[in-house]
N, C-alpha and C. Protein backbone atom coordinates (compact mmCIF):
# COMPACT_ATOMS: atom_id res chain seq x y z
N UNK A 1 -0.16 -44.44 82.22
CA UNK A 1 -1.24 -45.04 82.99
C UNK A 1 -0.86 -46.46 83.38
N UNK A 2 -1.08 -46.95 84.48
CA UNK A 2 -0.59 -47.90 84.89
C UNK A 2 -1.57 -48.91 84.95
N UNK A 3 -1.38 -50.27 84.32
CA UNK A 3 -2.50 -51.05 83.48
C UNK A 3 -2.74 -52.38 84.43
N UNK A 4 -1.41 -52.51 84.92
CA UNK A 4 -1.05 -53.99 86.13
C UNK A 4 -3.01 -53.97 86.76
N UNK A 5 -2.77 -54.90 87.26
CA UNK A 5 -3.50 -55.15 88.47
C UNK A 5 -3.57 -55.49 89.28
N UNK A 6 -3.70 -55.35 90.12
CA UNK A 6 -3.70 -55.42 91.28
C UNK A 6 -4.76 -55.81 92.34
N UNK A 7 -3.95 -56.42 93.17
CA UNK A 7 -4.78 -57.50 94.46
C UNK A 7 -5.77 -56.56 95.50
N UNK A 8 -6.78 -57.22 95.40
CA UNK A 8 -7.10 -56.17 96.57
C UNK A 8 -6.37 -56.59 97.59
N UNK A 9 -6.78 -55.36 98.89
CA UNK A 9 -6.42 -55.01 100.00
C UNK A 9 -6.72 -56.14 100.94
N UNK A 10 -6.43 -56.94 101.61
CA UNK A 10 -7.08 -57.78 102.29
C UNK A 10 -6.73 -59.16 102.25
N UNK A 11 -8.01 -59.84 102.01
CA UNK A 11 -7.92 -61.17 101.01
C UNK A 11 -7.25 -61.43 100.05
N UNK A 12 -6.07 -62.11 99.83
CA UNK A 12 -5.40 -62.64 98.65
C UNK A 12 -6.17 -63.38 97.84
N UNK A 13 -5.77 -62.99 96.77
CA UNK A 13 -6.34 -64.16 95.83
C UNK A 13 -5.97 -65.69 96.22
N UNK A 14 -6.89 -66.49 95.90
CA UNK A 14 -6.77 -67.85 95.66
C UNK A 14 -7.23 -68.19 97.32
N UNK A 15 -7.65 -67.50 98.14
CA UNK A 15 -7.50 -67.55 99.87
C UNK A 15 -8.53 -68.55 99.34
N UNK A 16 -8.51 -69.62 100.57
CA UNK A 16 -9.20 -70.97 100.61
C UNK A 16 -9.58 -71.03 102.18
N UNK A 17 -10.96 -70.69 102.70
CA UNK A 17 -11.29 -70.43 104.17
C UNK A 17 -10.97 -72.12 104.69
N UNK A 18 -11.50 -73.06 104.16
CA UNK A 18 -11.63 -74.49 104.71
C UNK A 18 -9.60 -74.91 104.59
N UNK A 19 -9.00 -74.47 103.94
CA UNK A 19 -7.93 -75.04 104.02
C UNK A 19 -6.52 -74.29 104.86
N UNK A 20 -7.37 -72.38 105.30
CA UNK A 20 -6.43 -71.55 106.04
C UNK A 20 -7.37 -72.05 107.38
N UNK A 21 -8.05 -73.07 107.83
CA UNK A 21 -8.55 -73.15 109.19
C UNK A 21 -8.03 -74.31 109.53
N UNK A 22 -8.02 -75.26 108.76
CA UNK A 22 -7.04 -76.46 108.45
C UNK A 22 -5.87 -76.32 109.11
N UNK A 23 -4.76 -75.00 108.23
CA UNK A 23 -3.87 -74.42 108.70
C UNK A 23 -3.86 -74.11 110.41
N UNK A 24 -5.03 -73.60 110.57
CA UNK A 24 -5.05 -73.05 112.20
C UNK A 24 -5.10 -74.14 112.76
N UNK A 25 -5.27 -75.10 112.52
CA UNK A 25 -5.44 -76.40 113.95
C UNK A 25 -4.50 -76.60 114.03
N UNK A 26 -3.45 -77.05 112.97
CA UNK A 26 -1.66 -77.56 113.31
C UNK A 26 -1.49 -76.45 114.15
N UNK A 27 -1.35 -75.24 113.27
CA UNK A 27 -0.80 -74.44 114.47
C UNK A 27 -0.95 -74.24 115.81
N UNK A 28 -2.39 -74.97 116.44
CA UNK A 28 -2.92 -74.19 117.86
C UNK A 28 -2.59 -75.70 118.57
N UNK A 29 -3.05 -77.18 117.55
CA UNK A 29 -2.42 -78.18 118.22
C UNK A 29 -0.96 -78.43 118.20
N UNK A 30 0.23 -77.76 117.59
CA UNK A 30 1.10 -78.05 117.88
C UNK A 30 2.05 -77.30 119.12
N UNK A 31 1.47 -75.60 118.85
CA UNK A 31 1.61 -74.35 119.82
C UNK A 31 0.79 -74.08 121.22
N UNK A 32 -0.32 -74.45 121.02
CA UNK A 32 -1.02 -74.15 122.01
C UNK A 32 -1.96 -73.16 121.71
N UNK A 33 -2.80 -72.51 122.17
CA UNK A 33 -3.56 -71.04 122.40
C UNK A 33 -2.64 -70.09 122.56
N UNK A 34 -2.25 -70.04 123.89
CA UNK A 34 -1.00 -68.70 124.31
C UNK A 34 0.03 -68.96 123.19
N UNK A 35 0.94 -69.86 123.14
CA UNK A 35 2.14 -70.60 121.94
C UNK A 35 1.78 -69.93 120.49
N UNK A 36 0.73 -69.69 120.30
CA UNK A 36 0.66 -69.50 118.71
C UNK A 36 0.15 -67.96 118.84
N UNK A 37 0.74 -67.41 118.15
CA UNK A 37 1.34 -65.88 117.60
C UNK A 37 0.46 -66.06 116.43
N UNK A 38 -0.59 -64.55 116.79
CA UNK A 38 -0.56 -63.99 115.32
C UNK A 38 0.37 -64.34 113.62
N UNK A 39 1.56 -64.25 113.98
CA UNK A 39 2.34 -64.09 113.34
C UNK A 39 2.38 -65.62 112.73
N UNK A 40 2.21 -66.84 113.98
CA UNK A 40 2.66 -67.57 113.16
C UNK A 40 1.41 -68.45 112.83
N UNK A 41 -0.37 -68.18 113.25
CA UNK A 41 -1.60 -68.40 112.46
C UNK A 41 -1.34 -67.84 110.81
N UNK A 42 -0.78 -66.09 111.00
CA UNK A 42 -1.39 -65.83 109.64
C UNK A 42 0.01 -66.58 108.52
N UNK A 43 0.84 -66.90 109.06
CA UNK A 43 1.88 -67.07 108.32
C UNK A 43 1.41 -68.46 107.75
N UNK A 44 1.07 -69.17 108.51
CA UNK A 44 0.61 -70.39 108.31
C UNK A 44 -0.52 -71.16 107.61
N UNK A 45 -1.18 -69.65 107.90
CA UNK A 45 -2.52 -69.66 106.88
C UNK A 45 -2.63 -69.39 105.95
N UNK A 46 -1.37 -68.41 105.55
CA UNK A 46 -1.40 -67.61 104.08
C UNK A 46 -2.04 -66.63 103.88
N UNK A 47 -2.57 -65.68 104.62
CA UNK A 47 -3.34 -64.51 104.68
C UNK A 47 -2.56 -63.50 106.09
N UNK A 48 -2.68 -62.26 105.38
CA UNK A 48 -2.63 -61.32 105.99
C UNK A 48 -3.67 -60.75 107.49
N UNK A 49 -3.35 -60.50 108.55
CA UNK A 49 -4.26 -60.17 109.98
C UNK A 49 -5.96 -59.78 109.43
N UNK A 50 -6.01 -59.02 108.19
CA UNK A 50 -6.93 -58.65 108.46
C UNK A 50 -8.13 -59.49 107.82
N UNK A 51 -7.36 -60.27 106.30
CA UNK A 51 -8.38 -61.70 106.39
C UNK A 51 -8.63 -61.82 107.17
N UNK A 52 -7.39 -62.34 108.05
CA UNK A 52 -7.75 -63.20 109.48
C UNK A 52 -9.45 -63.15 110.38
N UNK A 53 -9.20 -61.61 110.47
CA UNK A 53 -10.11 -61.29 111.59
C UNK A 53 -11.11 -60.61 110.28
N UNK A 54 -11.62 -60.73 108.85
CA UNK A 54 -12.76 -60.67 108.44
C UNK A 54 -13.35 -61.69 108.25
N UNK A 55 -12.48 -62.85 108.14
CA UNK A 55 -12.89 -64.26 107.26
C UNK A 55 -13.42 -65.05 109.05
N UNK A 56 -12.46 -64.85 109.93
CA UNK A 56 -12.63 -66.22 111.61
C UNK A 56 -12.92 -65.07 112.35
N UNK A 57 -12.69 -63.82 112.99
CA UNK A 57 -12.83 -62.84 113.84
C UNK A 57 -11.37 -63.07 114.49
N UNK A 58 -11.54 -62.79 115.97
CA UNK A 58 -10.38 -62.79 116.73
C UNK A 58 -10.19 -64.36 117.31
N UNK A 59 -8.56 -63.95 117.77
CA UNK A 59 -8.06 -65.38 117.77
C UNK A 59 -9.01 -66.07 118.66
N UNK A 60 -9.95 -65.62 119.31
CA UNK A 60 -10.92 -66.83 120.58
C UNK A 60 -11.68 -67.55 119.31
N UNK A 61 -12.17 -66.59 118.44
CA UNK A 61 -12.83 -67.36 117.24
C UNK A 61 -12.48 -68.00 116.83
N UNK A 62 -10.81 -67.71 116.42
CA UNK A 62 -10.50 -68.63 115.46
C UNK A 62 -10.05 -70.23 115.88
N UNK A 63 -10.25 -69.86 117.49
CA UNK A 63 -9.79 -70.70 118.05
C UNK A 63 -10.62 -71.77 118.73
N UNK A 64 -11.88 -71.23 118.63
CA UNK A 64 -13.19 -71.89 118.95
C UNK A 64 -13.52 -72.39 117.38
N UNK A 65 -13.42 -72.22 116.17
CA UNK A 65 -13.36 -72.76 114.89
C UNK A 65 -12.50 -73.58 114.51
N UNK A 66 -11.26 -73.34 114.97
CA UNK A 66 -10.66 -74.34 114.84
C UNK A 66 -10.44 -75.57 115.57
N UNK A 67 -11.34 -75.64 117.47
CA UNK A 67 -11.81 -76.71 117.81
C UNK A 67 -12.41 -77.58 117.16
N UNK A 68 -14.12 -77.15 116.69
CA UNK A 68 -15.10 -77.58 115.84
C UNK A 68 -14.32 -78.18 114.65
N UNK A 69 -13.25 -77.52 113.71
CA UNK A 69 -12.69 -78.31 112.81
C UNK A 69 -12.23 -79.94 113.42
N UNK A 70 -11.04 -79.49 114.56
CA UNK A 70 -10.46 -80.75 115.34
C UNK A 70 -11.65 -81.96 115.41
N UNK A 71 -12.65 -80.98 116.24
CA UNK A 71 -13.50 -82.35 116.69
C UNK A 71 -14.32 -82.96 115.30
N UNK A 72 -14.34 -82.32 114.49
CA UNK A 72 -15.85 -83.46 113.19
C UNK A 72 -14.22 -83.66 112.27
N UNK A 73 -12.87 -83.45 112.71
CA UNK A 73 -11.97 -84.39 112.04
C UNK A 73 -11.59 -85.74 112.67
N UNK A 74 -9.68 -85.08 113.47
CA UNK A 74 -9.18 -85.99 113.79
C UNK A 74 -9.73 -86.22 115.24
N UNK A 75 -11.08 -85.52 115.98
CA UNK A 75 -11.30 -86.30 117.07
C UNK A 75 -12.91 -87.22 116.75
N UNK A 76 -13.04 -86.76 115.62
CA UNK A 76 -14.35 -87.71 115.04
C UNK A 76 -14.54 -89.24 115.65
N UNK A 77 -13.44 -90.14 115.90
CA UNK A 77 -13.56 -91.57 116.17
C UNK A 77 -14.06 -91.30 117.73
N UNK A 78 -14.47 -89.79 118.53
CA UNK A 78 -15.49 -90.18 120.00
C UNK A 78 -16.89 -90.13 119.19
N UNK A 79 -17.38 -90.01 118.17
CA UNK A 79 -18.93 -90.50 117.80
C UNK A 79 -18.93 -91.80 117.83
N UNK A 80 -17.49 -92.15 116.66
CA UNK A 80 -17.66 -93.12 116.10
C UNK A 80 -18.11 -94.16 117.36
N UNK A 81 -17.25 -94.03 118.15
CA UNK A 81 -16.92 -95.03 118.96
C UNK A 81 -18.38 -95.24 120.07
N UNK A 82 -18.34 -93.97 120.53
CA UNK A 82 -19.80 -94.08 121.51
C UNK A 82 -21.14 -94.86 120.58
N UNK A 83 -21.27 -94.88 118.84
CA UNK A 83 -22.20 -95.69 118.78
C UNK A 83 -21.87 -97.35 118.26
N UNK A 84 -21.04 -97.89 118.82
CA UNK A 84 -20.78 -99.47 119.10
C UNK A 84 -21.58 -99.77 120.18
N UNK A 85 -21.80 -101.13 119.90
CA UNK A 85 -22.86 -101.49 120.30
C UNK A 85 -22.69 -102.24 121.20
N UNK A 86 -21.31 -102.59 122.44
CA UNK A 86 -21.01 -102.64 123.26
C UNK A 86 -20.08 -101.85 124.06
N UNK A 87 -20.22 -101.40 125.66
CA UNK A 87 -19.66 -100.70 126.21
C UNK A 87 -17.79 -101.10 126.35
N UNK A 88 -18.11 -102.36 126.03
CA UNK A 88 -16.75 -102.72 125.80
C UNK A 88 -16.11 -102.67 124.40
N UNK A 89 -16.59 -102.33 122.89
CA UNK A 89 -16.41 -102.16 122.12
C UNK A 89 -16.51 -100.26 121.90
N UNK A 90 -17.60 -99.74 122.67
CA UNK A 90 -16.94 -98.54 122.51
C UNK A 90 -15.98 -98.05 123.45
N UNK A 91 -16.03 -98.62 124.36
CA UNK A 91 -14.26 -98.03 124.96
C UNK A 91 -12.61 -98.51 123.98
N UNK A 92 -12.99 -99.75 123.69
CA UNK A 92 -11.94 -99.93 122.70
C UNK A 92 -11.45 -99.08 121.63
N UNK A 93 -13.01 -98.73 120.93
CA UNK A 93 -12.81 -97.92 120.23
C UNK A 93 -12.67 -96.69 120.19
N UNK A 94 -13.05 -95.74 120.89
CA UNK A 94 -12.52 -95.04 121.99
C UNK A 94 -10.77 -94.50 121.94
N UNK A 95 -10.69 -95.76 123.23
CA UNK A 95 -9.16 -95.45 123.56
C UNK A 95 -8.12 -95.93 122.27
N UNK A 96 -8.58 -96.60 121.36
CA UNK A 96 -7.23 -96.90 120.01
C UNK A 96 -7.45 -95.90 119.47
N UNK A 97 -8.67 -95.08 119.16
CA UNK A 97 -9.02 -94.36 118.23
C UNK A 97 -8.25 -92.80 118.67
N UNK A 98 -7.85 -92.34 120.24
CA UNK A 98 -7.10 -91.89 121.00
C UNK A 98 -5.83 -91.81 120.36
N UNK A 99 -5.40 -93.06 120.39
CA UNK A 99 -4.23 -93.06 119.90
C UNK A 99 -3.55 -93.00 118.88
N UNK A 100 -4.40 -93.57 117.77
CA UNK A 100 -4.08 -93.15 116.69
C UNK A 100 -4.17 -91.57 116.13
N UNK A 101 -5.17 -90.80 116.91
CA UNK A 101 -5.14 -89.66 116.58
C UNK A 101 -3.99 -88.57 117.18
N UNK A 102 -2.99 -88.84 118.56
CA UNK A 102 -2.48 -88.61 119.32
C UNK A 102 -1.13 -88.76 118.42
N UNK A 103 -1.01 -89.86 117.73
CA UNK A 103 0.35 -90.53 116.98
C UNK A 103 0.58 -90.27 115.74
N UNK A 104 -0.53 -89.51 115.04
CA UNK A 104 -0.75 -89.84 113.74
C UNK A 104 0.74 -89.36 113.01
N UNK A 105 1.12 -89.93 111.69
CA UNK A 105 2.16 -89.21 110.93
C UNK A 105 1.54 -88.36 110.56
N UNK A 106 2.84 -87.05 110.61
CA UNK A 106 2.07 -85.90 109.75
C UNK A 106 1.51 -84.75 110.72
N UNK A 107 1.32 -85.09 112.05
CA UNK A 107 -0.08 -84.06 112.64
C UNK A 107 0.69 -84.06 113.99
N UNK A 108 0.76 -83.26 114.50
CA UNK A 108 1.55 -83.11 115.94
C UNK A 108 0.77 -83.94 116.99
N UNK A 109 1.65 -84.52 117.72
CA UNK A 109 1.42 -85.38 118.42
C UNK A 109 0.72 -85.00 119.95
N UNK A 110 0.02 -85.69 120.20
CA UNK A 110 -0.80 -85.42 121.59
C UNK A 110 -2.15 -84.80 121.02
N UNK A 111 -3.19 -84.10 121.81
CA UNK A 111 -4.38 -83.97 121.63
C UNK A 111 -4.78 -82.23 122.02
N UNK A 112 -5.02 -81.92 120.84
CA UNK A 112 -5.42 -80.47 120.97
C UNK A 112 -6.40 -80.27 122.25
N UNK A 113 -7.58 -81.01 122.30
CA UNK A 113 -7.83 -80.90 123.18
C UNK A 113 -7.45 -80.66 125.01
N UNK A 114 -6.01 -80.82 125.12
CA UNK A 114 -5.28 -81.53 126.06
C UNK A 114 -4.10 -80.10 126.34
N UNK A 115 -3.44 -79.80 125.10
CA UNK A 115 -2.62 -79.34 125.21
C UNK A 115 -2.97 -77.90 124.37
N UNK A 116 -3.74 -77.94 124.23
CA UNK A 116 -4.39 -76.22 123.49
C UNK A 116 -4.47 -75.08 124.27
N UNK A 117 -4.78 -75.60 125.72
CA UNK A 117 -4.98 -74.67 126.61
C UNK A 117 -4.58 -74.90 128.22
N UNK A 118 -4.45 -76.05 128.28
CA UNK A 118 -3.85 -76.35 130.13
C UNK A 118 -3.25 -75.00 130.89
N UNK A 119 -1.75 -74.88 130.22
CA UNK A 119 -1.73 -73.94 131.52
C UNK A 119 -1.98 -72.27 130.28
N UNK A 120 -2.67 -71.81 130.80
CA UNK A 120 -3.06 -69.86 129.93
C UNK A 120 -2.99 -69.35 131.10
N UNK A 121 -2.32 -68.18 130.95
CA UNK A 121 -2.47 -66.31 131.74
C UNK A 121 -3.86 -66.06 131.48
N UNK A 122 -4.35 -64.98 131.55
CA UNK A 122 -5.37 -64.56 131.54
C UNK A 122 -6.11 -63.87 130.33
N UNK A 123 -4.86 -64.19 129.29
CA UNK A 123 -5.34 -63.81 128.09
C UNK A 123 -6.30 -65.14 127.60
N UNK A 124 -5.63 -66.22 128.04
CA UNK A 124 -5.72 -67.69 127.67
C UNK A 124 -7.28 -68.10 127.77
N UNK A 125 -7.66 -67.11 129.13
CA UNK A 125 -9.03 -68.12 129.89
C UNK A 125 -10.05 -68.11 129.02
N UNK A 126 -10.49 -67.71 128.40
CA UNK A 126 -11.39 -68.43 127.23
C UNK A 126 -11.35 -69.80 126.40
N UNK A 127 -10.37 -69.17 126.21
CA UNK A 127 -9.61 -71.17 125.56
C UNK A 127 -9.66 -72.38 126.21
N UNK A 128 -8.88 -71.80 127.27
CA UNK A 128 -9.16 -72.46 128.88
C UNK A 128 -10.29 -73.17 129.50
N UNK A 129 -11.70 -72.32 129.53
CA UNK A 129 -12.39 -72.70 129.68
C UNK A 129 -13.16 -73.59 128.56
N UNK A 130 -13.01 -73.06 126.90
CA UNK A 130 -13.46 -73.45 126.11
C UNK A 130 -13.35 -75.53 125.85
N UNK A 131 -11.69 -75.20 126.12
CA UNK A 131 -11.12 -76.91 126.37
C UNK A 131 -11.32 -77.57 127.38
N UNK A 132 -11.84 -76.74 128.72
CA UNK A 132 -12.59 -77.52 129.64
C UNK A 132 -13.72 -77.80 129.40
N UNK A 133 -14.95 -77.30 128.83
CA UNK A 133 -16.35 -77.54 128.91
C UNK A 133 -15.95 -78.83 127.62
N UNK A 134 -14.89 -78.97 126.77
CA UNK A 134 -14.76 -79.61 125.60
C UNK A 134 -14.90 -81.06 125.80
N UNK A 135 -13.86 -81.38 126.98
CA UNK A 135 -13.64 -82.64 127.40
C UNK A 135 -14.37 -82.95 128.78
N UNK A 136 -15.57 -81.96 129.10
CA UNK A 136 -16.01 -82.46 130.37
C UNK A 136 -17.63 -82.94 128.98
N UNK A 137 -17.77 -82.32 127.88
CA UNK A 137 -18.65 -82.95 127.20
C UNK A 137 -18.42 -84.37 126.45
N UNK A 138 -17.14 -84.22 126.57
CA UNK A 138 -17.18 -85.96 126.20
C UNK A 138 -16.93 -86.77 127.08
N UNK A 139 -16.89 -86.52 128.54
CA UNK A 139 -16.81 -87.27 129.63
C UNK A 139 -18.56 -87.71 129.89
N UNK A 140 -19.27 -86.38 129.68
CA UNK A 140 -20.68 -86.80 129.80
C UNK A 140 -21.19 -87.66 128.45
N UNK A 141 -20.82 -87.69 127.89
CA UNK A 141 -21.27 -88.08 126.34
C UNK A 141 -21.14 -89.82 127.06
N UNK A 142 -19.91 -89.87 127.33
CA UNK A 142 -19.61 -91.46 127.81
C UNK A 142 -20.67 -92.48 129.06
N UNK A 143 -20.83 -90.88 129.85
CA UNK A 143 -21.54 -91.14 131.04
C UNK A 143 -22.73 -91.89 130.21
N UNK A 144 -23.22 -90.76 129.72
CA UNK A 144 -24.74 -91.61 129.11
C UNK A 144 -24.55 -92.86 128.27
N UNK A 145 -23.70 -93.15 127.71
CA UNK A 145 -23.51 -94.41 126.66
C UNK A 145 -23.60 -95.36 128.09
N UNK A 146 -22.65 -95.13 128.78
CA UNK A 146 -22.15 -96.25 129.90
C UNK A 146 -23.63 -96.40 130.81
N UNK A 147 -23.90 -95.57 131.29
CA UNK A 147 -25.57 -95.71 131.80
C UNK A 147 -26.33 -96.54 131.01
N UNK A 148 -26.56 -95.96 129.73
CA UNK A 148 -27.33 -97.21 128.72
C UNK A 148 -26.70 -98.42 128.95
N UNK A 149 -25.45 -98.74 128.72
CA UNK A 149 -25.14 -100.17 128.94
C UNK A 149 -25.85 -100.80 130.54
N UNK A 150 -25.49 -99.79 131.53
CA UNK A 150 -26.06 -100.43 132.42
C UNK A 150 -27.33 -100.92 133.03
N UNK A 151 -27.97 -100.02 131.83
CA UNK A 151 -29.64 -100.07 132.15
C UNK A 151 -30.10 -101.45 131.15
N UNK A 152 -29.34 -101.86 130.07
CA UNK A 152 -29.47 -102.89 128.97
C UNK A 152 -28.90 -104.09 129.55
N UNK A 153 -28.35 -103.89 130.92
CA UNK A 153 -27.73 -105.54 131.25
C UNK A 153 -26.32 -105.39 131.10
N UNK A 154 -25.42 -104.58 129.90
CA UNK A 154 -24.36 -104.69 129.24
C UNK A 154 -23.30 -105.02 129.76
N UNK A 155 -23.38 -103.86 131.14
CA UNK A 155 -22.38 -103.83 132.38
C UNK A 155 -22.87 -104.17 133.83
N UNK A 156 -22.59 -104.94 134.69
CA UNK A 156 -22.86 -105.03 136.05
C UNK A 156 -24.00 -103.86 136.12
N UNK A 157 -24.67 -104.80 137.41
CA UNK A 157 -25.78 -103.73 137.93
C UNK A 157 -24.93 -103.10 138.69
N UNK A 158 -25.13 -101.82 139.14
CA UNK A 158 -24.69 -100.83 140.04
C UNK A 158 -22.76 -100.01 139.90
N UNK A 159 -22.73 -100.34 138.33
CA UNK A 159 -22.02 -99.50 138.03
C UNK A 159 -22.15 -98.10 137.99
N UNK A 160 -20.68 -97.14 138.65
CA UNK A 160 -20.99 -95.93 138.56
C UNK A 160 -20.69 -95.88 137.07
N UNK A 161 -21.87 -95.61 136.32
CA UNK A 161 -21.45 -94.49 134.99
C UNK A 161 -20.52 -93.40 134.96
N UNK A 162 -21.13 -92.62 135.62
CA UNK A 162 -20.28 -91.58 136.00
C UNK A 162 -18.63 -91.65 136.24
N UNK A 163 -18.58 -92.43 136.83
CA UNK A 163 -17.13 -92.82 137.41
C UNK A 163 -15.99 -93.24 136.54
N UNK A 164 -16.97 -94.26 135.95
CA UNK A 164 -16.67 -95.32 134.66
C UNK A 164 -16.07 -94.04 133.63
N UNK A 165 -17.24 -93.35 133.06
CA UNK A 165 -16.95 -92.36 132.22
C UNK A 165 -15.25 -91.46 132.30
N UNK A 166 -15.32 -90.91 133.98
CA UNK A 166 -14.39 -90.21 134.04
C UNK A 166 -13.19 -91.08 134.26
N UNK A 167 -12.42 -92.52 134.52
CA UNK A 167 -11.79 -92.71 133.95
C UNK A 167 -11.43 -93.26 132.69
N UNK A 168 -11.90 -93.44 132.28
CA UNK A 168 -11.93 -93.38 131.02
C UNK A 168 -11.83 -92.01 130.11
N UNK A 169 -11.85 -91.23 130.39
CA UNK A 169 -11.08 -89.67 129.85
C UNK A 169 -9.59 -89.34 130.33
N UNK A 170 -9.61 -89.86 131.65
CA UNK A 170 -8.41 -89.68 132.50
C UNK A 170 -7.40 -90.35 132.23
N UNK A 171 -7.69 -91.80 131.68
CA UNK A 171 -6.87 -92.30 131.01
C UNK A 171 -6.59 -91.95 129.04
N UNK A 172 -7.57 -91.77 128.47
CA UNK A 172 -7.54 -90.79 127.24
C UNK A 172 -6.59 -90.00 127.33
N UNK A 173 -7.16 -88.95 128.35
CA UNK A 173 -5.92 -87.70 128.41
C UNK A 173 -4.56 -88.48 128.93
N UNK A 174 -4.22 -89.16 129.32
CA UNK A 174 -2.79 -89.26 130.07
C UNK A 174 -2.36 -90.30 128.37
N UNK A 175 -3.08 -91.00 127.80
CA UNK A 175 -2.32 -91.07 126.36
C UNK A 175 -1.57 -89.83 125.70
N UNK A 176 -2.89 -89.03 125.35
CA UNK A 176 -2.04 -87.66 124.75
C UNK A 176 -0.79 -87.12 125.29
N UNK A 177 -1.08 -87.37 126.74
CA UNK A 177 -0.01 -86.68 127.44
C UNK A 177 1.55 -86.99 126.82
N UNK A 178 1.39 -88.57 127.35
CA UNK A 178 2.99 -89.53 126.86
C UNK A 178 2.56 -89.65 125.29
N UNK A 179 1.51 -89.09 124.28
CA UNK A 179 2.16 -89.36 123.03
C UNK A 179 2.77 -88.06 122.87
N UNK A 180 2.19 -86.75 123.26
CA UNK A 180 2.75 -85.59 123.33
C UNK A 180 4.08 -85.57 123.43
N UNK A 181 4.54 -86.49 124.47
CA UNK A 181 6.14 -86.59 124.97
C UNK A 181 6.77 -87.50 124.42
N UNK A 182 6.50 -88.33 123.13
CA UNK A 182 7.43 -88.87 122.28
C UNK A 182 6.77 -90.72 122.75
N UNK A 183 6.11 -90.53 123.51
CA UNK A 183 5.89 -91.86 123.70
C UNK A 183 5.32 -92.74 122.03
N UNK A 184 6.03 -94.09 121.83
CA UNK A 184 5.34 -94.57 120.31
C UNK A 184 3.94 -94.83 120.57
N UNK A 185 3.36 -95.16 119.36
CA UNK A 185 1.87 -95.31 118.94
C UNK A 185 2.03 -96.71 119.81
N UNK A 186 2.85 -97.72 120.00
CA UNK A 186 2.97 -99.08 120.33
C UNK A 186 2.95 -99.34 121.54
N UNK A 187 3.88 -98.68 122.02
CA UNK A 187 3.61 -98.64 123.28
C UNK A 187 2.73 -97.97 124.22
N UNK A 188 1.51 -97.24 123.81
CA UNK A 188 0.17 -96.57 123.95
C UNK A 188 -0.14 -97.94 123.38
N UNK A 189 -1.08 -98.65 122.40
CA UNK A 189 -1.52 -99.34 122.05
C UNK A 189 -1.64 -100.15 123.09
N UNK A 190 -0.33 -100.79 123.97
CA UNK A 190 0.01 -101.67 124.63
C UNK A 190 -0.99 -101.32 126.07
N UNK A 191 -0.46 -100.23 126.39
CA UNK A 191 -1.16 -99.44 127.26
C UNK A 191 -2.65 -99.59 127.29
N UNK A 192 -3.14 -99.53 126.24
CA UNK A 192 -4.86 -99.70 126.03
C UNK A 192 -4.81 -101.35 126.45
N UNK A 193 -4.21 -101.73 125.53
CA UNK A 193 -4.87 -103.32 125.86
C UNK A 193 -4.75 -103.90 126.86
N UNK A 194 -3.65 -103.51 127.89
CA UNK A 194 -3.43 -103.68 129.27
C UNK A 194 -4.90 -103.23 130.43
N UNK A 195 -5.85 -102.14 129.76
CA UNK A 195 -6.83 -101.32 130.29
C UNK A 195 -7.49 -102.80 129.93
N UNK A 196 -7.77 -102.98 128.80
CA UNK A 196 -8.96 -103.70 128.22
C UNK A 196 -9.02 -104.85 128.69
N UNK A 197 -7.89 -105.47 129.33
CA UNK A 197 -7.46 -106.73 129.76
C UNK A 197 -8.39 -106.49 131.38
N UNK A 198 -8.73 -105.86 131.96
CA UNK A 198 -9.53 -105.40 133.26
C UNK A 198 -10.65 -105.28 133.36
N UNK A 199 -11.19 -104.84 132.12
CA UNK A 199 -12.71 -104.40 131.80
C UNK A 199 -13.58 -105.36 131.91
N UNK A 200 -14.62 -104.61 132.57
CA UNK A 200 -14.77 -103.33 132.99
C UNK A 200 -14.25 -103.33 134.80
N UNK A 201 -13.67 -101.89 134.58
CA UNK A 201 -13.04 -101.96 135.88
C UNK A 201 -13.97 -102.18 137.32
N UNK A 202 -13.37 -102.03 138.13
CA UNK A 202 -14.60 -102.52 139.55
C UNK A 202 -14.80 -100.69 139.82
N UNK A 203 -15.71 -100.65 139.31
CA UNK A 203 -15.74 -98.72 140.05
C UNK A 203 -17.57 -98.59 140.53
């Protein structure tokens, strides 16, 4: 009679959901959506496909979960920043906070948001769309901060918010871009303060 015991079917022992989703963000921010393979989520996660898809569902899930992780982590500093209590203190904080998350040691460089999904086939377009509605909500998120400033005096009368807002993402994203591509944390830094040196722009 055979006395061993044995694992169930499935779930490994010791599986840790908060630290195999953990796992999934390196993988999807360093790979992409399309870039990251089954193979190399579950490998990465430490669980077998079918954890996978009992514990997150399918990869749109896991991939819409592992946004939500990204954003209340390493993209947490756009709360932080939108509640400073100047429009010029939350763009600062803001765009460094960009960068440091873009540069960090340890965490692949550039911005999941950015590079998770740009170019997808048609397997992709969920993701696709998912990372578009992502960063057109923190373009509006800004809009309204920047409106408040303008309605409080903060900024010129007859600033476009709106406008204001969207560059100010446009320049966000084009950090990730060049930290994505090896650009240093320093010379981004430099980059911001060159912005800040203008502010607020004439738009």
């Amino acid at each position: 009679m055979d006395t061993s015991q044995k694992a169930p079917i499935g779930r490994p022992r010791g599986f840790d959901a908060d630290e195999a989703l953990e796992r999934a963000v390196r993988v999807f921010w360093e790979k992409g959506y399309e870039g990251a393979s089954l193979a190399d989520l579950t490998s990465a996660m430490g669980i077998n496909r079918p954890s996978m898809y009992a514990a997150f569902g399918n990869k749109d899930e896991l991939f819409r979960k592992a946004l939500e992780r990204y954003t209340e982590g390493p993209a947490a500093y756009v709360n932080r920043a939108l509640a400073e209590p100047t429009a010029r203190e939350v763009v600062t904080a803001f765009l460094h906070g960009a960068v440091r998350t873009a540069t960090r040691p340890g965490d692949p460089h550039g911005c999941l948001g950015i590079q998770g999904g740009i170019a997808t086939g048609d397997q992709g377009r969920r993701a696709r769309d998912l990372l578009a509605a992502w960063r057109e909500s923190g373009c509006s998120m800004l809009r309204e901060r920047f409106q408040r400033a303008v309605d409080e005096g903060d900024l010129p009368a007859g600033t476009d918010a709106g406008l204001l807002a969207r560059y100010v993402m446009t320049v966000t994203n084009g950090l990730a871009v060049q930290a994505a591509g090896g650009t240093s944390r320093e010379e981004l830094e430099q980059v911001v303060e060159a912005i800040l040196h203008t502010w607020p722009p004439q738009v």
